[in-house]
N, C-alpha and C. Protein backbone atom coordinates (compact mmCIF):
# COMPACT_ATOMS: atom_id res chain seq x y z
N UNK A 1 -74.64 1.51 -13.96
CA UNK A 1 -73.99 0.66 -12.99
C UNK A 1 -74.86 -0.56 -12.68
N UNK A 2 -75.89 -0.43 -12.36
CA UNK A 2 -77.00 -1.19 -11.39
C UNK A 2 -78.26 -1.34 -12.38
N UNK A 3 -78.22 -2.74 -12.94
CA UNK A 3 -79.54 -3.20 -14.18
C UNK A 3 -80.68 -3.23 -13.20
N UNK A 4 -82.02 -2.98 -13.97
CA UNK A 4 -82.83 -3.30 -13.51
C UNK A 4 -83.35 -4.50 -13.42
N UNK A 5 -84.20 -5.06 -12.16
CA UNK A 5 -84.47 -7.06 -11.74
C UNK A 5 -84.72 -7.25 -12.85
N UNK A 6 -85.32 -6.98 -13.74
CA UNK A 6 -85.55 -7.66 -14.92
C UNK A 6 -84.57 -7.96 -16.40
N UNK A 7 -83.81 -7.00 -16.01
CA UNK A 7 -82.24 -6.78 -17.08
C UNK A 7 -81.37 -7.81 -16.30
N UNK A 8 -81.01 -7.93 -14.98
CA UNK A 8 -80.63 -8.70 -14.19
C UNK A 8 -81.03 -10.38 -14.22
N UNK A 9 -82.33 -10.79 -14.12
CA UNK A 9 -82.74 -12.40 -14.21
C UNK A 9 -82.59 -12.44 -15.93
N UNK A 10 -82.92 -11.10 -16.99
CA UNK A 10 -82.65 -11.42 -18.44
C UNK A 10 -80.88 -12.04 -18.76
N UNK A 11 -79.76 -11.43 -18.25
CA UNK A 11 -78.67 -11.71 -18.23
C UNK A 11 -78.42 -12.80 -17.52
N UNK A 12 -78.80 -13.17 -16.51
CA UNK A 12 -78.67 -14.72 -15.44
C UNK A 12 -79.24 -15.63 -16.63
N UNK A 13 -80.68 -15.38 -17.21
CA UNK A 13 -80.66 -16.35 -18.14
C UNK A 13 -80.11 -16.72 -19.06
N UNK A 14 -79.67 -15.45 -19.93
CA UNK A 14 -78.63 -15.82 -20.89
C UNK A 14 -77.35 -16.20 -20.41
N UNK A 15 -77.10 -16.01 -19.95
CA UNK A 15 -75.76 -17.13 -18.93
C UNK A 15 -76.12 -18.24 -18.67
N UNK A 16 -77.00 -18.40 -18.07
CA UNK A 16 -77.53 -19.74 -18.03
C UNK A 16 -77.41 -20.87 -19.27
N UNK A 17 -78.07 -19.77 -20.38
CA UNK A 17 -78.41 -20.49 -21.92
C UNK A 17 -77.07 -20.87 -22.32
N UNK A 18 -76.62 -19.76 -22.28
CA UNK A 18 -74.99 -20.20 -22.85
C UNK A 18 -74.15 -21.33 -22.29
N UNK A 19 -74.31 -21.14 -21.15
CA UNK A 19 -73.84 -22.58 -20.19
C UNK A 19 -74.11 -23.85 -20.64
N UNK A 20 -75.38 -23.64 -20.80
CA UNK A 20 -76.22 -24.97 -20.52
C UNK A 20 -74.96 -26.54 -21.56
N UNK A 21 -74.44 -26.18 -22.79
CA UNK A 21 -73.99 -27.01 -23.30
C UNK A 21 -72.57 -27.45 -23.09
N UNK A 22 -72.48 -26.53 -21.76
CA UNK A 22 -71.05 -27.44 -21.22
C UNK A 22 -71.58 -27.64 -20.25
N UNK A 23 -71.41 -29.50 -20.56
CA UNK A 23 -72.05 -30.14 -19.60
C UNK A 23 -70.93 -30.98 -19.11
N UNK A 24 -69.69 -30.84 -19.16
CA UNK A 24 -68.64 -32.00 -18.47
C UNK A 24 -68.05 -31.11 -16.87
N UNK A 25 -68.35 -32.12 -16.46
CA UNK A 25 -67.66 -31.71 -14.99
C UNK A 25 -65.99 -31.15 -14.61
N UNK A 26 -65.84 -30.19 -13.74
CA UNK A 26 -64.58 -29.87 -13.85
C UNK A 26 -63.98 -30.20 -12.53
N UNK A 27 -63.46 -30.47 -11.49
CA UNK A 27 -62.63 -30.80 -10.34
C UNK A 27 -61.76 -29.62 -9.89
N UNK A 28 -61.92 -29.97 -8.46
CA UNK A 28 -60.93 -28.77 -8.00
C UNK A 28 -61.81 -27.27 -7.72
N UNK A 29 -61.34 -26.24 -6.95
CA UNK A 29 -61.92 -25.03 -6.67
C UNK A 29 -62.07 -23.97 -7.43
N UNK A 30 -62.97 -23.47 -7.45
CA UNK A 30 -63.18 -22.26 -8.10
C UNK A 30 -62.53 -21.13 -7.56
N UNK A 31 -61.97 -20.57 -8.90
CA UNK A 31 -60.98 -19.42 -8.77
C UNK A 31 -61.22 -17.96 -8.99
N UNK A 32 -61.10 -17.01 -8.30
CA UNK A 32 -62.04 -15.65 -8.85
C UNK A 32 -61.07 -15.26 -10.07
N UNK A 33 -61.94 -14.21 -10.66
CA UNK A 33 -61.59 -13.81 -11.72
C UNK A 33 -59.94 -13.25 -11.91
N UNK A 34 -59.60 -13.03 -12.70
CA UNK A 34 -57.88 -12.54 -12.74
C UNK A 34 -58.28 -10.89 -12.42
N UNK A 35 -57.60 -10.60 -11.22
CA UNK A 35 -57.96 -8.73 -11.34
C UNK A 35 -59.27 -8.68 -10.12
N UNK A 36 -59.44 -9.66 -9.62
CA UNK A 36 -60.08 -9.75 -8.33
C UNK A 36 -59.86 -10.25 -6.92
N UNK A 37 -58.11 -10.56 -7.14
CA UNK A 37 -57.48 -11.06 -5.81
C UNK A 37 -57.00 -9.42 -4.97
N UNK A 38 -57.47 -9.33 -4.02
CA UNK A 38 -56.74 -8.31 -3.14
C UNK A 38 -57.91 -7.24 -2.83
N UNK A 39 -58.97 -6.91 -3.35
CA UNK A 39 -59.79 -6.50 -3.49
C UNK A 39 -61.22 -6.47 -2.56
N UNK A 40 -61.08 -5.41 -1.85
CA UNK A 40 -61.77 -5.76 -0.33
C UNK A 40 -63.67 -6.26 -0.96
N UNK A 41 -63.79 -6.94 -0.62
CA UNK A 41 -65.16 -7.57 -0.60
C UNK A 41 -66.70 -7.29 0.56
N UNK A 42 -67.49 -6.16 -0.15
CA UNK A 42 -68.66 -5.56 0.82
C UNK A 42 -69.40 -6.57 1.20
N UNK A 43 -69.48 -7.77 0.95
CA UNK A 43 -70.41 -8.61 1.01
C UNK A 43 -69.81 -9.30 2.61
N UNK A 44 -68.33 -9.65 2.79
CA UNK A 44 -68.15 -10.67 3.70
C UNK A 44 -67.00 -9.57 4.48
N UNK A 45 -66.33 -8.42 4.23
CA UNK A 45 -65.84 -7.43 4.82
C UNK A 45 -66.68 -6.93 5.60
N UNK A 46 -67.97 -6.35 5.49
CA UNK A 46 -68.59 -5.31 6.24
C UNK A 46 -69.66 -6.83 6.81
N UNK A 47 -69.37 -6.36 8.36
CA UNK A 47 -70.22 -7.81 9.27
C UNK A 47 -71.65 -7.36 9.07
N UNK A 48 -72.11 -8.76 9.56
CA UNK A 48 -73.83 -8.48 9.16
C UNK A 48 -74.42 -7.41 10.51
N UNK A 49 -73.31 -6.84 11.95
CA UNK A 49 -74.15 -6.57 12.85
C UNK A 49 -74.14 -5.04 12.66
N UNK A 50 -72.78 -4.79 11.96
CA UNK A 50 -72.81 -3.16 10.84
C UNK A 50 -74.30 -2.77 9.96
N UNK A 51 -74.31 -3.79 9.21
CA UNK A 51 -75.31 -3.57 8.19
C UNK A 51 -76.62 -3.31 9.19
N UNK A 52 -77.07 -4.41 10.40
CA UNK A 52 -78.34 -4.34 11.28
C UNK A 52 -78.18 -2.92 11.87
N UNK A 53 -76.92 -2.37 12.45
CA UNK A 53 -76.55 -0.89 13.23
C UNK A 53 -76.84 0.05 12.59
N UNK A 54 -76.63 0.32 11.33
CA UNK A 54 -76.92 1.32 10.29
C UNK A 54 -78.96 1.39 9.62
N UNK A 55 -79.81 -0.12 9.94
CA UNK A 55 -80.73 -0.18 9.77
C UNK A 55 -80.84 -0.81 8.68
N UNK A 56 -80.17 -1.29 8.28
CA UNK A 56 -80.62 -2.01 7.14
C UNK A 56 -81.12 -3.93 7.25
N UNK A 57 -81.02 -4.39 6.46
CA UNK A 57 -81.64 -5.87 6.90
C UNK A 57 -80.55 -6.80 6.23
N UNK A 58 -79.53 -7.26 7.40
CA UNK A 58 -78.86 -8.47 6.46
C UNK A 58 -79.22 -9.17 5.66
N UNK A 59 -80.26 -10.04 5.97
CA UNK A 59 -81.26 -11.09 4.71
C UNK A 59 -81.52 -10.33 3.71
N UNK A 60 -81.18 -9.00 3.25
CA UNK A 60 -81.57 -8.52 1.78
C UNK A 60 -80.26 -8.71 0.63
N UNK A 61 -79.31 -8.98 1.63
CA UNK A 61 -77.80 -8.97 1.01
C UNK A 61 -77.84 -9.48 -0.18
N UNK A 62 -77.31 -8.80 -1.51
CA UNK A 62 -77.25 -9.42 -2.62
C UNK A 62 -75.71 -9.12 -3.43
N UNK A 63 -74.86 -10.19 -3.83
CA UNK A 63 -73.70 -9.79 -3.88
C UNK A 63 -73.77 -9.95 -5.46
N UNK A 64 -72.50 -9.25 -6.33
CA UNK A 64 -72.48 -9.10 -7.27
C UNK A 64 -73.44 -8.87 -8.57
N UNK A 65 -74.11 -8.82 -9.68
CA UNK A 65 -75.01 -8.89 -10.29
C UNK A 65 -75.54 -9.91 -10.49
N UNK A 66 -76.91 -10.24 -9.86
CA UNK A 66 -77.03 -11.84 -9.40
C UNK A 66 -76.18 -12.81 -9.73
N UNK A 67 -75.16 -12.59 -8.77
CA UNK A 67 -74.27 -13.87 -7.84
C UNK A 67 -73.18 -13.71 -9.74
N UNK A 68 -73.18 -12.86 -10.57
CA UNK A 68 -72.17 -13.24 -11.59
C UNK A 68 -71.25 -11.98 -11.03
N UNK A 69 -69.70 -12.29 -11.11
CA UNK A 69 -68.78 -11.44 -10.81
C UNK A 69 -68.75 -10.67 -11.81
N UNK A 70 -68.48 -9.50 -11.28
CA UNK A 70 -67.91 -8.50 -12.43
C UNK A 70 -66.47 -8.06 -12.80
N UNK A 71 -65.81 -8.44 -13.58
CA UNK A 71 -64.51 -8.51 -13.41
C UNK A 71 -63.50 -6.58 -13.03
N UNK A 72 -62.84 -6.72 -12.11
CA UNK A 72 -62.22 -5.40 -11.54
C UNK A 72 -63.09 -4.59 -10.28
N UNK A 73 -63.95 -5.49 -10.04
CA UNK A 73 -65.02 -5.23 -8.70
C UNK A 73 -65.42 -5.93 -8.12
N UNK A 74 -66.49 -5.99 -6.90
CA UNK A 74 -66.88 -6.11 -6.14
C UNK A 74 -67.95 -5.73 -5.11
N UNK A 75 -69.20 -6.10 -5.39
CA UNK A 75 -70.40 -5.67 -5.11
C UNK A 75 -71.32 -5.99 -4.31
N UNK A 76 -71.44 -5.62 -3.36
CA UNK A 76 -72.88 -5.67 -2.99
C UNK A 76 -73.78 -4.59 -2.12
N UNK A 77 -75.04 -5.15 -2.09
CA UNK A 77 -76.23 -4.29 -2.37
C UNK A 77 -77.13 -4.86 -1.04
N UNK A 78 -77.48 -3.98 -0.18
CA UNK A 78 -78.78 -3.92 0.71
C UNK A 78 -80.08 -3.07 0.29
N UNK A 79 -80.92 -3.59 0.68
CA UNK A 79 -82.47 -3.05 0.43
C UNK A 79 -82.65 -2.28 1.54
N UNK A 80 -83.17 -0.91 1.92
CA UNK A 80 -83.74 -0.40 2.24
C UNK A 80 -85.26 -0.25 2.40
N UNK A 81 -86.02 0.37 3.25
CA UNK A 81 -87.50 1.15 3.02
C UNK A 81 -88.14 1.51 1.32
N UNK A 82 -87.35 1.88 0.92
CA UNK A 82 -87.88 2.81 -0.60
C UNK A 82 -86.46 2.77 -1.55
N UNK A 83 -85.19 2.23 -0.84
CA UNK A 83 -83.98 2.60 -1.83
C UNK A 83 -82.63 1.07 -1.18
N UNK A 84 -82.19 1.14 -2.49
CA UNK A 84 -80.83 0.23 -2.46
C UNK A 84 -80.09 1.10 -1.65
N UNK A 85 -79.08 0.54 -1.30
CA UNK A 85 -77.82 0.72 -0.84
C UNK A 85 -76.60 -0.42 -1.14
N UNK A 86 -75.95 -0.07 -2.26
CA UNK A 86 -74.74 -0.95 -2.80
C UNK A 86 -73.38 -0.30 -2.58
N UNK A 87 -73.06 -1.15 -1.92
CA UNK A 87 -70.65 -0.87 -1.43
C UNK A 87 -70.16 -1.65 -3.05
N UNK A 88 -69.45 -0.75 -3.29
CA UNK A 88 -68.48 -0.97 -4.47
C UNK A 88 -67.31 -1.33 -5.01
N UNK A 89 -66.08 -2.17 -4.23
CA UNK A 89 -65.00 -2.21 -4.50
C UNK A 89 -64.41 -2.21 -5.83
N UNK A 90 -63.77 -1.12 -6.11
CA UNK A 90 -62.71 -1.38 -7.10
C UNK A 90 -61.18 -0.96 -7.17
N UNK A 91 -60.40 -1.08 -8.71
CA UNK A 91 -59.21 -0.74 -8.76
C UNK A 91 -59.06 0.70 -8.99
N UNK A 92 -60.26 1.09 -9.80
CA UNK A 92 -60.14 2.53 -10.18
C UNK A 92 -59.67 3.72 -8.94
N UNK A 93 -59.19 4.69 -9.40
CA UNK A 93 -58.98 5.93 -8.74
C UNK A 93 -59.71 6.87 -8.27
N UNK A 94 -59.77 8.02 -7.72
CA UNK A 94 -60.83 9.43 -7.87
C UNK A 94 -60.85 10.14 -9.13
N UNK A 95 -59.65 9.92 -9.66
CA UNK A 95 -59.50 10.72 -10.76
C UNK A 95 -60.21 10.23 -12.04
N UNK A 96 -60.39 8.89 -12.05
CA UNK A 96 -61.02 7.82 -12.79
C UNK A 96 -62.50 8.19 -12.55
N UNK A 97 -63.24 8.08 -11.57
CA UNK A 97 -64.28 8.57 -11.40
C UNK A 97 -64.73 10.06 -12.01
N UNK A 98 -63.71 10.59 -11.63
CA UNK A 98 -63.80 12.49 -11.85
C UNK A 98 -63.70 12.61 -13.66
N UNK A 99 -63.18 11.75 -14.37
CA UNK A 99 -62.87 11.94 -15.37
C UNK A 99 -63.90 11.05 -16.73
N UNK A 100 -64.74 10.16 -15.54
CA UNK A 100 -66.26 9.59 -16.73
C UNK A 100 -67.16 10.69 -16.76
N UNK A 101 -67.78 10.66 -17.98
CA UNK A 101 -68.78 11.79 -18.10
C UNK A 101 -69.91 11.04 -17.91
N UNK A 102 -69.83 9.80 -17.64
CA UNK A 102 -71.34 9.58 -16.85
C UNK A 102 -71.76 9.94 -15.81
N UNK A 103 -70.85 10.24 -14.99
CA UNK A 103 -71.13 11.30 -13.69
C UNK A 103 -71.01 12.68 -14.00
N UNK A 104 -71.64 13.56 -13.05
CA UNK A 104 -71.75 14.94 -12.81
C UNK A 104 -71.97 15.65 -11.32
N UNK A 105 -71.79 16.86 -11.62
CA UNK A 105 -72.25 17.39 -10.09
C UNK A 105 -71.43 16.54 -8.64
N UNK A 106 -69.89 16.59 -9.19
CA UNK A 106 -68.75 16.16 -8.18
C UNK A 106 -68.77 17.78 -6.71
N UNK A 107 -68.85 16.82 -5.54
CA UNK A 107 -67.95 17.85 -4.43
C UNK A 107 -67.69 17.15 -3.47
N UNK A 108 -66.31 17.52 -3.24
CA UNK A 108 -65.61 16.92 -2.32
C UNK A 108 -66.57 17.07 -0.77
N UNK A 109 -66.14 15.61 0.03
CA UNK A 109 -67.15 15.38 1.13
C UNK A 109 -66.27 14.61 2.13
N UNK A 110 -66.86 14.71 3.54
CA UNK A 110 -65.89 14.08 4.56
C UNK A 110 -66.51 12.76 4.28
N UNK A 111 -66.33 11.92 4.51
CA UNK A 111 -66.69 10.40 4.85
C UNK A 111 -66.41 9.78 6.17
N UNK A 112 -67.19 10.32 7.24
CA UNK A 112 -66.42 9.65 8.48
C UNK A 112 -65.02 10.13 8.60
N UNK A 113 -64.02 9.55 8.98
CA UNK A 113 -62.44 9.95 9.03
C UNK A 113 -61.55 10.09 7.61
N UNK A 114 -62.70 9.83 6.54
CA UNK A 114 -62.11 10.04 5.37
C UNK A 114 -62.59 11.09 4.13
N UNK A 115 -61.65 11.49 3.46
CA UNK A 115 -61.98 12.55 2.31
C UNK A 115 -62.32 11.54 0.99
N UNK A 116 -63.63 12.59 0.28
CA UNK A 116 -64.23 11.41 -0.97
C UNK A 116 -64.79 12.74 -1.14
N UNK A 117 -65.39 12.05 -2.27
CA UNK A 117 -66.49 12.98 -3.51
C UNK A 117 -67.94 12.58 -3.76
N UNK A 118 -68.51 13.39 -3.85
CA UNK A 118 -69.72 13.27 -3.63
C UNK A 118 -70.41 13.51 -5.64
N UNK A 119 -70.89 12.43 -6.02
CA UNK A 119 -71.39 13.01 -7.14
C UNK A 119 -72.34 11.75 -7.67
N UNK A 120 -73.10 12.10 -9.22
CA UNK A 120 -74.77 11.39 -8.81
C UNK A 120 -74.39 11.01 -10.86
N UNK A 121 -75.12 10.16 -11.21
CA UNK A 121 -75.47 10.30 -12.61
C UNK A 121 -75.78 11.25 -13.46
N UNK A 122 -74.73 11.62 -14.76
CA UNK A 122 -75.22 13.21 -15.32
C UNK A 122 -76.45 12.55 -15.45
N UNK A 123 -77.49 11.68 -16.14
CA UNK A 123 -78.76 11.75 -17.16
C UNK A 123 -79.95 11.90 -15.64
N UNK A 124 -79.47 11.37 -14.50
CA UNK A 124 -79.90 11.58 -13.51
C UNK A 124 -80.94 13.08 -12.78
N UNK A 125 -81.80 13.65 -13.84
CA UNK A 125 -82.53 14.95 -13.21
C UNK A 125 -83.47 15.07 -11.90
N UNK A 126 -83.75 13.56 -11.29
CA UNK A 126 -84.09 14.04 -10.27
C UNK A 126 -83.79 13.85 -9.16
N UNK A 127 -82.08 13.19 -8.65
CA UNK A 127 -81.67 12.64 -7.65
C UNK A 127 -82.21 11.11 -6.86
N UNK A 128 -82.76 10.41 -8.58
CA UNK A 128 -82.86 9.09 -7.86
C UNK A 128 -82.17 8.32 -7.12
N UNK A 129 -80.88 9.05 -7.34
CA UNK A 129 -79.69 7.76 -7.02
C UNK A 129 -78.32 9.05 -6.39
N UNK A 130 -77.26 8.47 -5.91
CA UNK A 130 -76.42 9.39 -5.52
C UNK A 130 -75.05 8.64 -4.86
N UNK A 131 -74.00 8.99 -5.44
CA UNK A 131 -72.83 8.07 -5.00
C UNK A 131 -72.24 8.74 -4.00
N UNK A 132 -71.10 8.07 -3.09
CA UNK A 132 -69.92 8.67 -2.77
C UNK A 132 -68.80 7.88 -2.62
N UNK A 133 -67.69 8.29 -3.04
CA UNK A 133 -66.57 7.31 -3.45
C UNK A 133 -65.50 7.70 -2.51
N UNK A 134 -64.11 6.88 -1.38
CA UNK A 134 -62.77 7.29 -1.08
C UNK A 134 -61.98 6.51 -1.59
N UNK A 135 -61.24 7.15 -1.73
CA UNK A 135 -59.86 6.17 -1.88
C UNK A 135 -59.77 5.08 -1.20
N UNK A 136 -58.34 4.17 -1.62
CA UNK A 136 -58.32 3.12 -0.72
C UNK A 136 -57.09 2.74 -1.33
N UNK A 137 -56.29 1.83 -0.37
CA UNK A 137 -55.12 1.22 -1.51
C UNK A 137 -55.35 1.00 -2.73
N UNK A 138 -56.03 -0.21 -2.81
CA UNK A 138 -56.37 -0.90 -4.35
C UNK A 138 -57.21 0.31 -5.13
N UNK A 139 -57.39 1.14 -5.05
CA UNK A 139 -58.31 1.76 -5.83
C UNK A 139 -59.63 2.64 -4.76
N UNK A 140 -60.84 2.44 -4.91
CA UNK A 140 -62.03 3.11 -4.39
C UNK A 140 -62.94 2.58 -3.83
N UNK A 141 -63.71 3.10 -2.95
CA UNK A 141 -64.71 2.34 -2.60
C UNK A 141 -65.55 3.23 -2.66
N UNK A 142 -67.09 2.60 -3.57
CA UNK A 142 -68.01 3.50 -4.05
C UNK A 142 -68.94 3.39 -2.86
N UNK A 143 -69.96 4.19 -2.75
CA UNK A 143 -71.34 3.43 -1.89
C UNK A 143 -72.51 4.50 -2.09
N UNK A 144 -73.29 3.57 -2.99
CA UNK A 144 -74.71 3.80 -3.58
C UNK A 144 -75.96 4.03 -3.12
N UNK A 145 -76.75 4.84 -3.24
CA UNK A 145 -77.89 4.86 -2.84
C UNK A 145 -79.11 4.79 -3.76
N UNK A 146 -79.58 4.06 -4.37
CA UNK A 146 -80.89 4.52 -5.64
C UNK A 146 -82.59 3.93 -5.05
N UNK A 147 -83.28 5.11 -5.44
CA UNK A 147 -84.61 4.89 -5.12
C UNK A 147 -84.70 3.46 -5.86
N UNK A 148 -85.73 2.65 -5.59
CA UNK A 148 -86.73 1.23 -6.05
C UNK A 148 -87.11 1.68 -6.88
N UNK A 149 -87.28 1.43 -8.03
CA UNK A 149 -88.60 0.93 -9.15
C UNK A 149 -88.71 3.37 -9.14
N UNK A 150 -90.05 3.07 -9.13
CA UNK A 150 -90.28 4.36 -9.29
C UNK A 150 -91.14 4.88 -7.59
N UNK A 151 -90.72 4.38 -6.64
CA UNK A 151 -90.76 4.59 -5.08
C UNK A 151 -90.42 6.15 -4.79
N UNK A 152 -91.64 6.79 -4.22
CA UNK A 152 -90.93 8.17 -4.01
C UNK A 152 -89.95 8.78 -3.30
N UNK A 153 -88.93 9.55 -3.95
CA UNK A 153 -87.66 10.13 -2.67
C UNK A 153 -88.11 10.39 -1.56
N UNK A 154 -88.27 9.89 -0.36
CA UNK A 154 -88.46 10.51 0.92
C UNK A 154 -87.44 11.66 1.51
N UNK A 155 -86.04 11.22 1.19
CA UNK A 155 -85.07 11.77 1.56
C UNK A 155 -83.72 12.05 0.42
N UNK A 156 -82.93 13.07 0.73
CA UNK A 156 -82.02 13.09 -0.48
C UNK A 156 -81.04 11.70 -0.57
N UNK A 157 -81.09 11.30 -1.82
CA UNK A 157 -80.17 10.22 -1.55
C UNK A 157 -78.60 10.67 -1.53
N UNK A 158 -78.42 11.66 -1.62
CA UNK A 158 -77.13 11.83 -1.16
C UNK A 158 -76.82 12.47 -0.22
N UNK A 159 -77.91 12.73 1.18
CA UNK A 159 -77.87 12.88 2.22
C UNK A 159 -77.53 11.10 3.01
N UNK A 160 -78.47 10.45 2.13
CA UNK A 160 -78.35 9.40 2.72
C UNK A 160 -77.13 8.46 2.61
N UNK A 161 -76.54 8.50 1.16
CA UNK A 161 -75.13 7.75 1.08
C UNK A 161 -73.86 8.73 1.86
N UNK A 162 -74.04 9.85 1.81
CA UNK A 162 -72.83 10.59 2.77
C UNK A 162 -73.01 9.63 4.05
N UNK A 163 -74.47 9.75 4.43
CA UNK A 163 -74.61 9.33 6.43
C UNK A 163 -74.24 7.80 6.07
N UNK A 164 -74.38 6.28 5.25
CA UNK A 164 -74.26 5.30 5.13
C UNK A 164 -72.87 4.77 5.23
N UNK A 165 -71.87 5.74 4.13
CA UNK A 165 -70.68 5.84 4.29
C UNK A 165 -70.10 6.38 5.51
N UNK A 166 -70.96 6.94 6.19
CA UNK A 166 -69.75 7.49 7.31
C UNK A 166 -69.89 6.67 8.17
N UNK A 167 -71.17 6.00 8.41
CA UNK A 167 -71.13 4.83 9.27
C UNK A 167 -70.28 3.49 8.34
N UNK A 168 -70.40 2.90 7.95
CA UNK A 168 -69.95 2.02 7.50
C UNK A 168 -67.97 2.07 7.00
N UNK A 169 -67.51 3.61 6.52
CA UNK A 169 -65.92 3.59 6.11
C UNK A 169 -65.34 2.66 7.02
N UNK A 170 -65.67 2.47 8.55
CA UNK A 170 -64.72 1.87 9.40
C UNK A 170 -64.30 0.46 9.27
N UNK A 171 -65.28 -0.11 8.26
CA UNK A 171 -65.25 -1.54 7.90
C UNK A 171 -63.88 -1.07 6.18
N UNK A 172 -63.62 -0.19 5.82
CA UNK A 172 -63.44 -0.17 4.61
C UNK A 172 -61.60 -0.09 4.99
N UNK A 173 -60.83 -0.79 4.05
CA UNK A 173 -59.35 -0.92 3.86
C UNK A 173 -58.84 0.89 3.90
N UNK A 174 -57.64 0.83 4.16
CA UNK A 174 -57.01 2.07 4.05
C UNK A 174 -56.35 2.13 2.88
């Protein structure tokens, strides 16, 4: 899901590179991608005094994979003490989720006033990271938790994305 800073500024550059030779100016507004209208947005949906209530630090806000959209989502990511915390919008389903084998170790979980699933990366052996996903009209809303770099677990991260999500669902579409 989530490159590492250095896979991240490597791809910004090659975007960059590729860019660089269209150099004629274009007029008029920029349009999001086709398959990204309707699609609740963590970055400007969930207020900055949510993100400060829950403990986290607005000024860490980082939206999409440096600032490039990903087409059928919607991303963004707070810094923590020792771990990310990234909200996920997409079109996909539960069943969509339930049915990649890049995940493993699914169980159903409350989310605040809502029902979701709780499950982590199969290649994942030591609980660096840990999702939980609900429904939503358009599809799902994921919300991530992954240790830094190689920063030690203080806490389970999927103790911690259950408690993140349950504070935060109230900002999330029905």
């Amino acid at each position: 899901m989530r490159m590492s800073m250095g896979g991240r500024l490597l791809m910004a550059g090659m975007l960059v590179w590729a860019l660089a030779g269209c150099g004629s100016a274009v007029e008029g507004e920029a349009e999001p991608l086709s398959g990204q209208e309707g699609l609740f947005d963590p970055c400007t949906d969930i207020p900055d005094s949510a993100i400060r209530g829950v403990g986290l630090d607005p000024l860490t806000k980082e939206r999409d994979l440096v600032g490039v959209e990903e087409l059928g989502w919607k991303i963004c990511s707070w810094t923590g003490p020792w771990y990310f915390v990234v909200v996920m919008s997409n079109v996909y389903s539960l069943q969509d989720v339930r049915s990649n084998t890049d995940f493993t170790g699914f169980r159903d979980v409350e989310i605040g006033q809502r029902q979701g699933v709780q499950y982590s990366r199969a290649q994942d052996q030591v609980g660096a990271s840990c999702y939980v996903a609900t429904p939503v009209e358009q599809g799902t809303i994921w919300l991530r938790v992954s240790r830094m770099g190689l920063h030690p677990i203080e806490e389970s991260t999927c103790t911690l994305a259950t408690r993140y999500g349950a504070e935060l669902e109230t900002y999330w579409p029905h």
